[in-house]
N, C-alpha and C. Protein backbone atom coordinates (compact mmCIF):
# COMPACT_ATOMS: atom_id res chain seq x y z
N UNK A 1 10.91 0.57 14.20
CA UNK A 1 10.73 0.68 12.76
C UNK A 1 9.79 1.84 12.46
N UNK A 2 10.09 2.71 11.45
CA UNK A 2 9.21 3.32 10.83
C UNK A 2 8.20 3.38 10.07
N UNK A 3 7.01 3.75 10.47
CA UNK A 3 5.78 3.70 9.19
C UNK A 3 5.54 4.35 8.18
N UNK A 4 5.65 3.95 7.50
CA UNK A 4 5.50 4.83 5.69
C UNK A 4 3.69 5.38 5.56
N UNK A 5 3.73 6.11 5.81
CA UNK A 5 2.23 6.73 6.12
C UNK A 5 1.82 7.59 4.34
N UNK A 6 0.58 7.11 4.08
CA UNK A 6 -0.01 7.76 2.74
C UNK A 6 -0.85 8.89 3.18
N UNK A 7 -0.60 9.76 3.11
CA UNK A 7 -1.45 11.25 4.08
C UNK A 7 -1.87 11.61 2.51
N UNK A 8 -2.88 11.56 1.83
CA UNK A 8 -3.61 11.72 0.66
C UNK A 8 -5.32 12.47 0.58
N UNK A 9 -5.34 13.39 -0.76
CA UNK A 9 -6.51 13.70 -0.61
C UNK A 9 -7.45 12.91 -1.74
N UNK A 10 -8.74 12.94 -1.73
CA UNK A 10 -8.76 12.08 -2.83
C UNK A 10 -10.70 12.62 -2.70
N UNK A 11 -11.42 12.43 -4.23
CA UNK A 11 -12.35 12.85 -4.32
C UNK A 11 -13.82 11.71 -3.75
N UNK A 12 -14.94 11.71 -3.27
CA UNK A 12 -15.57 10.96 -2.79
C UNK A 12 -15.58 9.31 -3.50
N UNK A 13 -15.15 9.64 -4.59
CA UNK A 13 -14.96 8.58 -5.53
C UNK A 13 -13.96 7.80 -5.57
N UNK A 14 -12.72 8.39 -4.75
CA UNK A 14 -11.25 7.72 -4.76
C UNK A 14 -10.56 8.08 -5.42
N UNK A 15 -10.61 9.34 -6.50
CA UNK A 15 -9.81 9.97 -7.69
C UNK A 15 -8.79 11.22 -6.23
N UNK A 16 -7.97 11.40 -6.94
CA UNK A 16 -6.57 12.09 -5.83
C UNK A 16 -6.60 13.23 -7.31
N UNK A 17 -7.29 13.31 -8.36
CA UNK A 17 -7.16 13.96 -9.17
C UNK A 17 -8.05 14.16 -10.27
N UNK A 18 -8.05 14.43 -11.01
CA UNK A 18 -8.81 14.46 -12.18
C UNK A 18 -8.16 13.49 -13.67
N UNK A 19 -8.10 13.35 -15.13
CA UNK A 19 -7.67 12.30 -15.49
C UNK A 19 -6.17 12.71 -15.88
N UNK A 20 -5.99 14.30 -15.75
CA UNK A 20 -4.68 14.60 -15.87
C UNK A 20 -3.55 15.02 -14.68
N UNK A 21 -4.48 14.50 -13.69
CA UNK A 21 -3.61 14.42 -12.49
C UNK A 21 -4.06 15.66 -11.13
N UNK A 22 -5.06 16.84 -12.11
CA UNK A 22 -5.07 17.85 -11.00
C UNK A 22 -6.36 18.07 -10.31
N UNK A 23 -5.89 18.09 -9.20
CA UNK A 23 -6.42 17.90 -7.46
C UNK A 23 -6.60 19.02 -6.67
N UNK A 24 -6.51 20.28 -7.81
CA UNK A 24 -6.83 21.60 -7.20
C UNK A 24 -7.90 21.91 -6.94
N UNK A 25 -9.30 20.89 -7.67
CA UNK A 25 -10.51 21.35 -6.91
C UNK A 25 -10.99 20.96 -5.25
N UNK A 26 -9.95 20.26 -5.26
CA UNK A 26 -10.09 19.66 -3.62
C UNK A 26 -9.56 21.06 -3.03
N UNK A 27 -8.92 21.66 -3.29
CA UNK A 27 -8.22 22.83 -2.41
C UNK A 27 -9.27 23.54 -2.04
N UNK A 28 -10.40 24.21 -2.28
CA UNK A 28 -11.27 24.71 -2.25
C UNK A 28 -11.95 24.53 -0.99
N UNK A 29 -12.16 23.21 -0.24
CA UNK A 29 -12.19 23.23 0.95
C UNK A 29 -11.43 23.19 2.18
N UNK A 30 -10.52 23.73 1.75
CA UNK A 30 -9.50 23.96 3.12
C UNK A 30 -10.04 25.11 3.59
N UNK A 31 -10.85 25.39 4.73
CA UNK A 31 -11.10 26.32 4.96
C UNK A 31 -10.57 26.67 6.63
N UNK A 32 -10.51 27.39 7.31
CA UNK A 32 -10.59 27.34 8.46
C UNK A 32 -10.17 26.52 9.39
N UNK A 33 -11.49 25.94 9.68
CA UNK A 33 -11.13 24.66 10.12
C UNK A 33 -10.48 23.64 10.02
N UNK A 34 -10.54 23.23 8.82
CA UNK A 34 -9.42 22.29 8.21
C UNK A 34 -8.09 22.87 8.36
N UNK A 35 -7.84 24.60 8.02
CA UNK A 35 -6.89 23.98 8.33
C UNK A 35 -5.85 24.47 9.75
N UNK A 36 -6.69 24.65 10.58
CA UNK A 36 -6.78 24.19 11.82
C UNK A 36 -6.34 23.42 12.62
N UNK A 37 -7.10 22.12 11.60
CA UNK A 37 -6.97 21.09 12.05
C UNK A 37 -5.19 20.47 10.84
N UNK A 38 -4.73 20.80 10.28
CA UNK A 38 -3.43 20.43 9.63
C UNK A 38 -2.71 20.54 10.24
N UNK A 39 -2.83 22.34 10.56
CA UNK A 39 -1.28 22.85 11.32
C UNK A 39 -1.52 22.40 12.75
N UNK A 40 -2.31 21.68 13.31
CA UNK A 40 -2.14 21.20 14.56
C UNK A 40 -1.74 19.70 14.79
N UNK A 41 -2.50 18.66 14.22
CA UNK A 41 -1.78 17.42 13.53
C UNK A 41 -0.71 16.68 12.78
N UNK A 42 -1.32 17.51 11.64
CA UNK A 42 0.01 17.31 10.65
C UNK A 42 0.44 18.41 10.09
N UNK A 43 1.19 19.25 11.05
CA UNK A 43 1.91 20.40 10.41
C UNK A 43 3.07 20.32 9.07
N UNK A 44 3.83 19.33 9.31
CA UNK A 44 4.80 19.42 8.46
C UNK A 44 4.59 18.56 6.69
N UNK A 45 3.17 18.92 6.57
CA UNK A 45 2.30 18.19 5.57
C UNK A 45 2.31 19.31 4.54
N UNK A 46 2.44 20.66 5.24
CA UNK A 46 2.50 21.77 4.07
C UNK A 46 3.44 22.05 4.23
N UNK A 47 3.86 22.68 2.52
CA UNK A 47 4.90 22.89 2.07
C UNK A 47 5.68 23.90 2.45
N UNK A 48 7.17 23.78 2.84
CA UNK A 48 7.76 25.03 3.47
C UNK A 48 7.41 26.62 2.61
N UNK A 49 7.51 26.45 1.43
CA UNK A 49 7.30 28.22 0.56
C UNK A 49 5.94 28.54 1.26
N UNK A 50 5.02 27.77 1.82
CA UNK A 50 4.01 28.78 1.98
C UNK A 50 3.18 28.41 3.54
N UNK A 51 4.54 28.38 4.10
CA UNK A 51 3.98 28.07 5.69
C UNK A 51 4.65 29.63 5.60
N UNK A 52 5.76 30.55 5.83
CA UNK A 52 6.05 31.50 5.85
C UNK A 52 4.92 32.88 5.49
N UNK A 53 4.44 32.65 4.65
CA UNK A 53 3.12 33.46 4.25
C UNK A 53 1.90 33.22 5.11
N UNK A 54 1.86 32.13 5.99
CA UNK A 54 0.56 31.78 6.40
C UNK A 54 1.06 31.69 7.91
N UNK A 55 2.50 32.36 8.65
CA UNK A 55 2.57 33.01 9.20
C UNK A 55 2.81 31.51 10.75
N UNK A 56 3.30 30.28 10.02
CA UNK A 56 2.85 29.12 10.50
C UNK A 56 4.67 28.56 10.45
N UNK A 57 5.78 29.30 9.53
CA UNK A 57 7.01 28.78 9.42
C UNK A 57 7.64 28.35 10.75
N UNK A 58 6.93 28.35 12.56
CA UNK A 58 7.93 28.13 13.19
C UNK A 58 7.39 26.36 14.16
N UNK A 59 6.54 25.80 13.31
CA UNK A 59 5.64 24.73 13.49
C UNK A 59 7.10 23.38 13.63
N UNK A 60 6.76 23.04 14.16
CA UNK A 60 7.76 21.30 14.47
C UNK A 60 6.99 20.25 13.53
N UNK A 61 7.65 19.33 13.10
CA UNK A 61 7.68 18.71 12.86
C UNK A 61 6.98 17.65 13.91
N UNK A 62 5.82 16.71 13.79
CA UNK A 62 4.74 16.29 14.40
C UNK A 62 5.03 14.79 14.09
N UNK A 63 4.68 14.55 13.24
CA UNK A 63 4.50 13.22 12.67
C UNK A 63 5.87 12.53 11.62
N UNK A 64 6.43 13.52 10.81
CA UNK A 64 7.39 13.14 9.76
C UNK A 64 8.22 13.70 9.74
N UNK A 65 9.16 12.89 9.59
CA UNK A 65 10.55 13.88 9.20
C UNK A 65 11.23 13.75 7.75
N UNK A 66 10.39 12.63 7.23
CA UNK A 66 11.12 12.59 5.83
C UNK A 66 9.96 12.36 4.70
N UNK A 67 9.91 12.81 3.82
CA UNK A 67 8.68 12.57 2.85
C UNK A 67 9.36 12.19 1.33
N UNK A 68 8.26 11.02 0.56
CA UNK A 68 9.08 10.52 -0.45
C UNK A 68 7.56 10.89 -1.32
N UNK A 69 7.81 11.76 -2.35
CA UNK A 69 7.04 11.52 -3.50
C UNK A 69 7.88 11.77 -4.71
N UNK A 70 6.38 11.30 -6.11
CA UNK A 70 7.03 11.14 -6.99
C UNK A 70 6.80 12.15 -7.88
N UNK A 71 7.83 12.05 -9.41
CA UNK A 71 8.60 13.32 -10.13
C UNK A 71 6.69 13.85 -10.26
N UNK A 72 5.53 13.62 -10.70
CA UNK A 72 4.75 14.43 -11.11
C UNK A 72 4.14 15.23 -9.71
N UNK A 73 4.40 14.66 -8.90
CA UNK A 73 4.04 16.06 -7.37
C UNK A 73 5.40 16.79 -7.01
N UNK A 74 6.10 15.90 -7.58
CA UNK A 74 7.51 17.25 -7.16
C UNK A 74 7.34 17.98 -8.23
N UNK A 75 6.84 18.28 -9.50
CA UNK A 75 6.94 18.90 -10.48
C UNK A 75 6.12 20.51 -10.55
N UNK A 76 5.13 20.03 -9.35
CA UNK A 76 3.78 20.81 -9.42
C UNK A 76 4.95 21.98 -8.68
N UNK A 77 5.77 21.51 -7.66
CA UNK A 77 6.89 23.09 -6.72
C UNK A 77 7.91 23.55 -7.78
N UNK A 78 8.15 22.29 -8.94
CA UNK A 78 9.05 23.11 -9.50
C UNK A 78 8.41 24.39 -10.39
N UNK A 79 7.45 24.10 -11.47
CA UNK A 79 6.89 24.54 -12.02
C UNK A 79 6.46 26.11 -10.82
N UNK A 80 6.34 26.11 -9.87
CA UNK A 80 6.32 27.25 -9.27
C UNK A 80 7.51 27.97 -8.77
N UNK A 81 8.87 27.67 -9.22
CA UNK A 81 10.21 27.99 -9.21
C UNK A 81 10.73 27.51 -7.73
N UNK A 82 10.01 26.32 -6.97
CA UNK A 82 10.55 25.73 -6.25
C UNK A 82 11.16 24.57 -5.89
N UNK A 83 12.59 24.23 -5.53
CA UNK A 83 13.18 23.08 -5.91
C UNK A 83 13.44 22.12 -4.54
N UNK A 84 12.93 22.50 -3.34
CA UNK A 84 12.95 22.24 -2.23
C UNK A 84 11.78 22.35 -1.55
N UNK A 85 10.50 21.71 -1.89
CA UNK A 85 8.97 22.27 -1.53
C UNK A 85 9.00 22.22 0.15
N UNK A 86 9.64 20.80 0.63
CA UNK A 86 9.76 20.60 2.16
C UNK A 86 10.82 20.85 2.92
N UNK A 87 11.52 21.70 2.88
CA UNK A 87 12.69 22.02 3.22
C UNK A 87 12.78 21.48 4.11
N UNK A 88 12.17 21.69 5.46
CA UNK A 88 11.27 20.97 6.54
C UNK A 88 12.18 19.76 7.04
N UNK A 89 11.64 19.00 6.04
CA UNK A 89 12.06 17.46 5.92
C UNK A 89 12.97 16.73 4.93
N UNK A 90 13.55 15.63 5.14
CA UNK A 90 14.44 14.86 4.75
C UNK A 90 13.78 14.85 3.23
N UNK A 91 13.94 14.82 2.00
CA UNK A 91 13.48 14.89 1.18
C UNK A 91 14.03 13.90 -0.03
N UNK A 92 12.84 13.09 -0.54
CA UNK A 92 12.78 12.21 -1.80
C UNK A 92 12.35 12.25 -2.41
N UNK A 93 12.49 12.28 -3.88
CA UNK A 93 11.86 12.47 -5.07
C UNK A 93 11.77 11.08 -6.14
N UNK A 94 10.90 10.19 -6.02
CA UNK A 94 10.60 9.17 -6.90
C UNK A 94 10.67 9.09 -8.39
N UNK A 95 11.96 9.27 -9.30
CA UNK A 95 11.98 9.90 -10.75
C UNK A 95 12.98 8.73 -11.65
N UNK A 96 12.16 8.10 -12.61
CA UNK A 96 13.77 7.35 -13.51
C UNK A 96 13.70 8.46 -14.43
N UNK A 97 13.24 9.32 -14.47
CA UNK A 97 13.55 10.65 -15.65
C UNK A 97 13.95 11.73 -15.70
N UNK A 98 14.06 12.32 -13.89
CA UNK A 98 14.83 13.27 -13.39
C UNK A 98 16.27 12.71 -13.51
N UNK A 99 17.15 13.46 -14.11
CA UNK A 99 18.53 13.29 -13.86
C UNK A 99 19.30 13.26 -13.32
N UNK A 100 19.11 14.31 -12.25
CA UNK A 100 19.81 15.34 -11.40
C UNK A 100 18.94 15.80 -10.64
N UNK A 101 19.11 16.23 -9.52
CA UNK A 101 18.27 16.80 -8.51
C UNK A 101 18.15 18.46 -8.93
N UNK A 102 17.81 19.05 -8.59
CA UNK A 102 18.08 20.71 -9.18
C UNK A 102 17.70 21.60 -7.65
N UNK A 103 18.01 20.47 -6.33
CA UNK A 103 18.25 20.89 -5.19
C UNK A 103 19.18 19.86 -4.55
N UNK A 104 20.56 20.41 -3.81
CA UNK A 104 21.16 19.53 -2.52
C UNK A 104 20.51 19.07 -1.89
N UNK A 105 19.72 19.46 -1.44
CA UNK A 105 18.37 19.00 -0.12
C UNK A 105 17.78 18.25 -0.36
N UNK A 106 17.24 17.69 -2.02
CA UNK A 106 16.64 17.34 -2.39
C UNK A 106 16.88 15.56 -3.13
N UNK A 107 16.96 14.78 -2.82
CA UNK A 107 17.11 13.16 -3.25
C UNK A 107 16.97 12.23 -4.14
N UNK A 108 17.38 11.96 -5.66
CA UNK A 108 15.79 11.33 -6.68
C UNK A 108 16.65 10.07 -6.20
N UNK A 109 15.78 9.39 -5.88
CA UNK A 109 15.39 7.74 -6.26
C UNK A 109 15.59 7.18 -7.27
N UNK A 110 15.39 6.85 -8.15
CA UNK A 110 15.89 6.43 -9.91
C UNK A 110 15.96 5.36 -9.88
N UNK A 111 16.57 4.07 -8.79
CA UNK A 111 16.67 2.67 -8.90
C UNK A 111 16.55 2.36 -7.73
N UNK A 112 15.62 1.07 -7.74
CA UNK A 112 15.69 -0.09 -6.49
C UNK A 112 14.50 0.90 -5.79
N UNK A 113 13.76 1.58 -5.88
CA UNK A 113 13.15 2.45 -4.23
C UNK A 113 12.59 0.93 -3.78
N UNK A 114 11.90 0.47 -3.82
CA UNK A 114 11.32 -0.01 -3.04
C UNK A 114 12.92 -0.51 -1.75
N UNK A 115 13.93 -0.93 -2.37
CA UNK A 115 14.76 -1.08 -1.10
C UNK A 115 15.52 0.15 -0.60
N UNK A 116 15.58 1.16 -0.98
CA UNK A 116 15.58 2.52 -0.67
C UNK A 116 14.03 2.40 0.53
N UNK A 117 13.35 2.42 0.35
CA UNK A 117 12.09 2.73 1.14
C UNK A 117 12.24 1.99 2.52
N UNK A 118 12.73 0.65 2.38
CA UNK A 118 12.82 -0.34 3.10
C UNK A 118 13.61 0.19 4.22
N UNK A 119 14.76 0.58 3.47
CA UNK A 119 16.17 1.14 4.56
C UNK A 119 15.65 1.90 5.04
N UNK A 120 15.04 3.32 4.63
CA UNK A 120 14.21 4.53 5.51
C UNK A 120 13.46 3.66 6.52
N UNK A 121 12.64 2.66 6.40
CA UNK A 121 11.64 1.95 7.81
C UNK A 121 12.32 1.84 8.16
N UNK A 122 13.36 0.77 7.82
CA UNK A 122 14.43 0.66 8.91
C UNK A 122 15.51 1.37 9.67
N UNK A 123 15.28 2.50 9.64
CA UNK A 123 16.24 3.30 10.74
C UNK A 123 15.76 2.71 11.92
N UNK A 124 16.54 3.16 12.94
CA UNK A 124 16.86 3.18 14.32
C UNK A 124 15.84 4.67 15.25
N UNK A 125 16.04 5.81 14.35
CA UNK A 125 15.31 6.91 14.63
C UNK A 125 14.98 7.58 14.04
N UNK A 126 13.78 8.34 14.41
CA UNK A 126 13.57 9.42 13.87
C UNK A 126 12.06 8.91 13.98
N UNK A 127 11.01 10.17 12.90
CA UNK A 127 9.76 9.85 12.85
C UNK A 127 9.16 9.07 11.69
N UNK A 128 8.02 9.35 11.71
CA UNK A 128 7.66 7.86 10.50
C UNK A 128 7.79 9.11 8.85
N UNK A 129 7.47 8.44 8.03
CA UNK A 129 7.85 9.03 6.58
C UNK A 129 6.08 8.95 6.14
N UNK A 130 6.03 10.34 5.17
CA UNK A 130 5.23 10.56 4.77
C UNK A 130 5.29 10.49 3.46
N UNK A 131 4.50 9.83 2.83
CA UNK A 131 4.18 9.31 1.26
C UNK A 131 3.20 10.53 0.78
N UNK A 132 3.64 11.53 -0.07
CA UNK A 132 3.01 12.37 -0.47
C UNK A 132 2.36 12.16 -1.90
N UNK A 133 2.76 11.17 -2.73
CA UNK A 133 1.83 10.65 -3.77
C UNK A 133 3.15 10.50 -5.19
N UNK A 134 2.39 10.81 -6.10
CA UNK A 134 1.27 10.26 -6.27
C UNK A 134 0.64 8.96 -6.79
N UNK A 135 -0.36 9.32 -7.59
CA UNK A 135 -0.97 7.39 -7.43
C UNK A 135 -0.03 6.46 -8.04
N UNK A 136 0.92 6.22 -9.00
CA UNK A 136 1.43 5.22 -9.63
C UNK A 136 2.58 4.99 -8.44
N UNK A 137 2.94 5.97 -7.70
CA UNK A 137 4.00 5.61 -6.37
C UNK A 137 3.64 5.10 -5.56
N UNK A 138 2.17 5.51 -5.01
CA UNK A 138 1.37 4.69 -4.04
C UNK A 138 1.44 3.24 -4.46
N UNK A 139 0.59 3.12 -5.81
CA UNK A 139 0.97 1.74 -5.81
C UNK A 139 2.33 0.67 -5.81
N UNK A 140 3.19 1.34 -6.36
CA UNK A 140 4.53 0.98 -6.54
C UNK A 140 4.83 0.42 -5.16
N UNK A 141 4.31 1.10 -4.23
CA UNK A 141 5.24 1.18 -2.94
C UNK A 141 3.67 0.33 -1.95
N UNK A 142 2.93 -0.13 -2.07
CA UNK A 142 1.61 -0.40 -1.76
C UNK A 142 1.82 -1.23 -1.04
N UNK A 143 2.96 -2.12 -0.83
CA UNK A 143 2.99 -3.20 0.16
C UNK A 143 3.43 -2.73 1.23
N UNK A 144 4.57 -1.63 1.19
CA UNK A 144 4.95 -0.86 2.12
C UNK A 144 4.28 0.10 3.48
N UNK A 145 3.12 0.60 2.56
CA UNK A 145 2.40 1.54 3.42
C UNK A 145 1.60 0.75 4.63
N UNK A 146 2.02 1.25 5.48
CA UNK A 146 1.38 1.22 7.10
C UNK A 146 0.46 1.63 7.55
N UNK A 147 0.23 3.33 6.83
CA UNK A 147 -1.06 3.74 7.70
C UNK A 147 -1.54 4.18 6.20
N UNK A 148 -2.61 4.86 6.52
CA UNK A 148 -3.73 5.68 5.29
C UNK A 148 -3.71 6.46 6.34
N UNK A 149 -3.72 7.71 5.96
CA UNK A 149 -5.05 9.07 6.33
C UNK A 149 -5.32 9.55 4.83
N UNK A 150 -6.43 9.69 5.00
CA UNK A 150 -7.25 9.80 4.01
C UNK A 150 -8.33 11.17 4.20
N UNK A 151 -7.77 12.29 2.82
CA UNK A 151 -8.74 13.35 3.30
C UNK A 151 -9.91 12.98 1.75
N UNK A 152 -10.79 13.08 2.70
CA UNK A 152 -11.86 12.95 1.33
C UNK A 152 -13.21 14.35 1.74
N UNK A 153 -13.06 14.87 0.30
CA UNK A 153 -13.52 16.08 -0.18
C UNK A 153 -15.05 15.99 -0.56
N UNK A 154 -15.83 16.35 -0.18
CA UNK A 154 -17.30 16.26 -0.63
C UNK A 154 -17.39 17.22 -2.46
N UNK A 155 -16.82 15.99 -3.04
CA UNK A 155 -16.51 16.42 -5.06
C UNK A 155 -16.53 15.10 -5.08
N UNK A 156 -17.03 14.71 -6.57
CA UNK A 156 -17.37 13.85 -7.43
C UNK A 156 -16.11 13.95 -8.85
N UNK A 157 -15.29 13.25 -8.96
CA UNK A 157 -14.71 13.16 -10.32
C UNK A 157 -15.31 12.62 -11.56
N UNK A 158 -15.82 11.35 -11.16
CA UNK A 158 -16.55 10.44 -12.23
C UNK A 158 -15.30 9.49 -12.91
N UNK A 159 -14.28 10.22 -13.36
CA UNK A 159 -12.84 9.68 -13.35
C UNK A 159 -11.66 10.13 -13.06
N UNK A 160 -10.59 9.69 -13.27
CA UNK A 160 -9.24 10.45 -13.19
C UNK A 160 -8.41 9.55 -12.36
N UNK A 161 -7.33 9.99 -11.82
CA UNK A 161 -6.38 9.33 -10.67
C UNK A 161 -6.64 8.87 -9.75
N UNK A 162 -6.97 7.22 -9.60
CA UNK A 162 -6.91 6.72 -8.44
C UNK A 162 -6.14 7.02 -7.56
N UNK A 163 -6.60 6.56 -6.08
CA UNK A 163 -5.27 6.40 -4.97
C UNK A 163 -4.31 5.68 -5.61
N UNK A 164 -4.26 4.35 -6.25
CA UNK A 164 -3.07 3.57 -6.03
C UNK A 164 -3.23 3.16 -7.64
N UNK A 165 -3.06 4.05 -8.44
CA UNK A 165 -2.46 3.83 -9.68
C UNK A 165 -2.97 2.49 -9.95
N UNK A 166 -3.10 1.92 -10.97
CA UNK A 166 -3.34 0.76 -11.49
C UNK A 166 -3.37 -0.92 -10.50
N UNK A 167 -2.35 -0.34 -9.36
CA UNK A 167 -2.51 -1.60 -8.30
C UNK A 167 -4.17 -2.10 -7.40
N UNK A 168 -4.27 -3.18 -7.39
CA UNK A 168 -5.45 -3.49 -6.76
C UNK A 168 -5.35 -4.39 -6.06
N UNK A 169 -4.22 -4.85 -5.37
CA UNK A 169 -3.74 -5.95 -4.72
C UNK A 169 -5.26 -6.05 -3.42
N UNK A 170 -5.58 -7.08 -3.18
CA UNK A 170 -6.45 -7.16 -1.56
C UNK A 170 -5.10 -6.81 -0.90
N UNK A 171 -6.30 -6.00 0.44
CA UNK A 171 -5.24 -5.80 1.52
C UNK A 171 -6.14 -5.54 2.53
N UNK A 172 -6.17 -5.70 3.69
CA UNK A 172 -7.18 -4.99 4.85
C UNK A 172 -6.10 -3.99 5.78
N UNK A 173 -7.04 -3.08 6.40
CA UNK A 173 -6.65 -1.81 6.75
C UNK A 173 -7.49 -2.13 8.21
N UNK A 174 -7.11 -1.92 8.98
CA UNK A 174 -8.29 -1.44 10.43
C UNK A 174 -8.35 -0.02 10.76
N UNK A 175 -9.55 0.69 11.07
CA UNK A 175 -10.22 1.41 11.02
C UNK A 175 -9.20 2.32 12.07
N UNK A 176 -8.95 3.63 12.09
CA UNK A 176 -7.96 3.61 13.12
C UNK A 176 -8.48 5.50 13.96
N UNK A 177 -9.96 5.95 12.97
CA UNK A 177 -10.15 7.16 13.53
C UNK A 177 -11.21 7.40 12.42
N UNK A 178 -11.62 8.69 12.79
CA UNK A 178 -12.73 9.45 11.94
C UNK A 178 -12.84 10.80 12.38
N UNK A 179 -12.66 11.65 11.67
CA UNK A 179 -12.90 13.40 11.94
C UNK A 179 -13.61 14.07 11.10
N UNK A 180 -14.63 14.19 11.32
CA UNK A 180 -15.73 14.98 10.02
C UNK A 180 -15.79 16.68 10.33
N UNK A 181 -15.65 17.29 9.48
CA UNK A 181 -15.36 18.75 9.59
C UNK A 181 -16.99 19.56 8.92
N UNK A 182 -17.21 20.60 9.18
CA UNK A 182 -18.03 21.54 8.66
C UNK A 182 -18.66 21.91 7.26
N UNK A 183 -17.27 21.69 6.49
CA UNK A 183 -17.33 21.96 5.48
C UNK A 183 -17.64 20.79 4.17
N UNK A 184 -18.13 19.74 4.85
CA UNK A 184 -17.87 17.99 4.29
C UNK A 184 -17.09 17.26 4.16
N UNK A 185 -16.00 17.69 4.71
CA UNK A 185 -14.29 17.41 4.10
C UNK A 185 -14.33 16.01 5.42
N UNK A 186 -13.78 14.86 5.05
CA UNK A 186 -13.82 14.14 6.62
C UNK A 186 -12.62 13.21 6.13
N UNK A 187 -11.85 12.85 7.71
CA UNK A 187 -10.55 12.52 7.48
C UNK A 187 -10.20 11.56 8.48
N UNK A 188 -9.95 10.49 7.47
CA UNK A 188 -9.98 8.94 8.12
C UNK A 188 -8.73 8.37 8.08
N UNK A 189 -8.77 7.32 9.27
CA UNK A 189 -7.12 7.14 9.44
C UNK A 189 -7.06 5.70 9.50
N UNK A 190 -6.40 4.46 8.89
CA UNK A 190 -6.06 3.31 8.79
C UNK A 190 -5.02 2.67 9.31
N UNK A 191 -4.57 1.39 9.85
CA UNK A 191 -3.79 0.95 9.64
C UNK A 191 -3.45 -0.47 9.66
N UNK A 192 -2.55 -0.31 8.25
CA UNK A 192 -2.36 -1.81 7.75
C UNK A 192 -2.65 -3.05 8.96
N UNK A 193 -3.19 -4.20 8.10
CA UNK A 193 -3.41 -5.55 9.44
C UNK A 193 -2.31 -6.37 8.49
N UNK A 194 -1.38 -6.82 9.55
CA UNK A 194 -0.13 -7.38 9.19
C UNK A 194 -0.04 -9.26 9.40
């Protein structure tokens, strides 16, 4: 079975954003090291348009082969005239308001995901699926998720986008790693206790 893994960044506070969703001040510490440490771990975590520029386009696939997020993080590639951000990978788009895909490659969801999600664990092969966000999908899908990695950014929001959207279900996680970087950035890894 496959694990539906939440690979998320999120501010010391637990915000993945600010109150309108944007998470670009976290970018600011990718430096070096970090990301270093991506393209060696989780390479196929960045987006195909700009692994080519960063000179990184001939990286394997590590951890995922299929990634499911929803219409407001797929929106952020379209809005940059891209309709296929992971080419990479098997690709899903979480949308009841997208119509149409405006890529072949590309998948919307629209009804039932959670048993859409289900069937993806349940393949036979391949690697585990990466949950790229964002928070109202996390939660949507919250019973599902298996692991956390969790990048948390030395920034303060005060508010904005939780990890998991409005859900607050209890759940326990076991502790599953810890990597603290240079720059304050430190990146913790969970997984669900079943």
């Amino acid at each position: 079975m496959r694990k539906l893994t939440y690979f998320i960044a999120c501010s010391l506070d637990g915000f993945i954003g600010d109150e309108t969703g944007d998470g670009s001040a976290m970018i600011s510490f990718v430096d070096e090291e970090f990301f270093d440490f991506l393209k060696t771990e989780y390479p196929e975590t960045l987006p195909t348009h700009g692994r080519r520029p960063l000179g990184i386009d001939d990286l394997a696939n590590r951890r995922f082969d299929t990634i499911i997020q929803g219409r407001a993080s797929y929106d952020l590639a379209l809005k940059e005239g891209v309709t296929s951000p992971y080419a990479h990978l098997r690709q899903y788009v979480a949308s009841r308001t997208l119509a149409e895909s405006p890529d072949p490659d590309v998948e919307i969801i629209a009804d039932d995901l959670l048993g859409r999600v289900r069937e993806l664990k349940a393949e036979d092969s391949g690697l585990d699926i990466y949950l790229c966000g964002g928070s109202r999908l996390a939660g949507e899908l919250f019973d599902e998720i298996d692991e956390l990695v969790i990048k948390s950014y030395p920034i303060v929001y005060g508010t904005g986008m939780p990890m998991f959207g409005a859900r607050c279900d209890m759940a326990r996680f076991a502790f599953g790693g810890l990597r603290a970087f240079g720059n304050g950035a430190v990146v913790r890894t969970y997984a669900r206790e079943r």
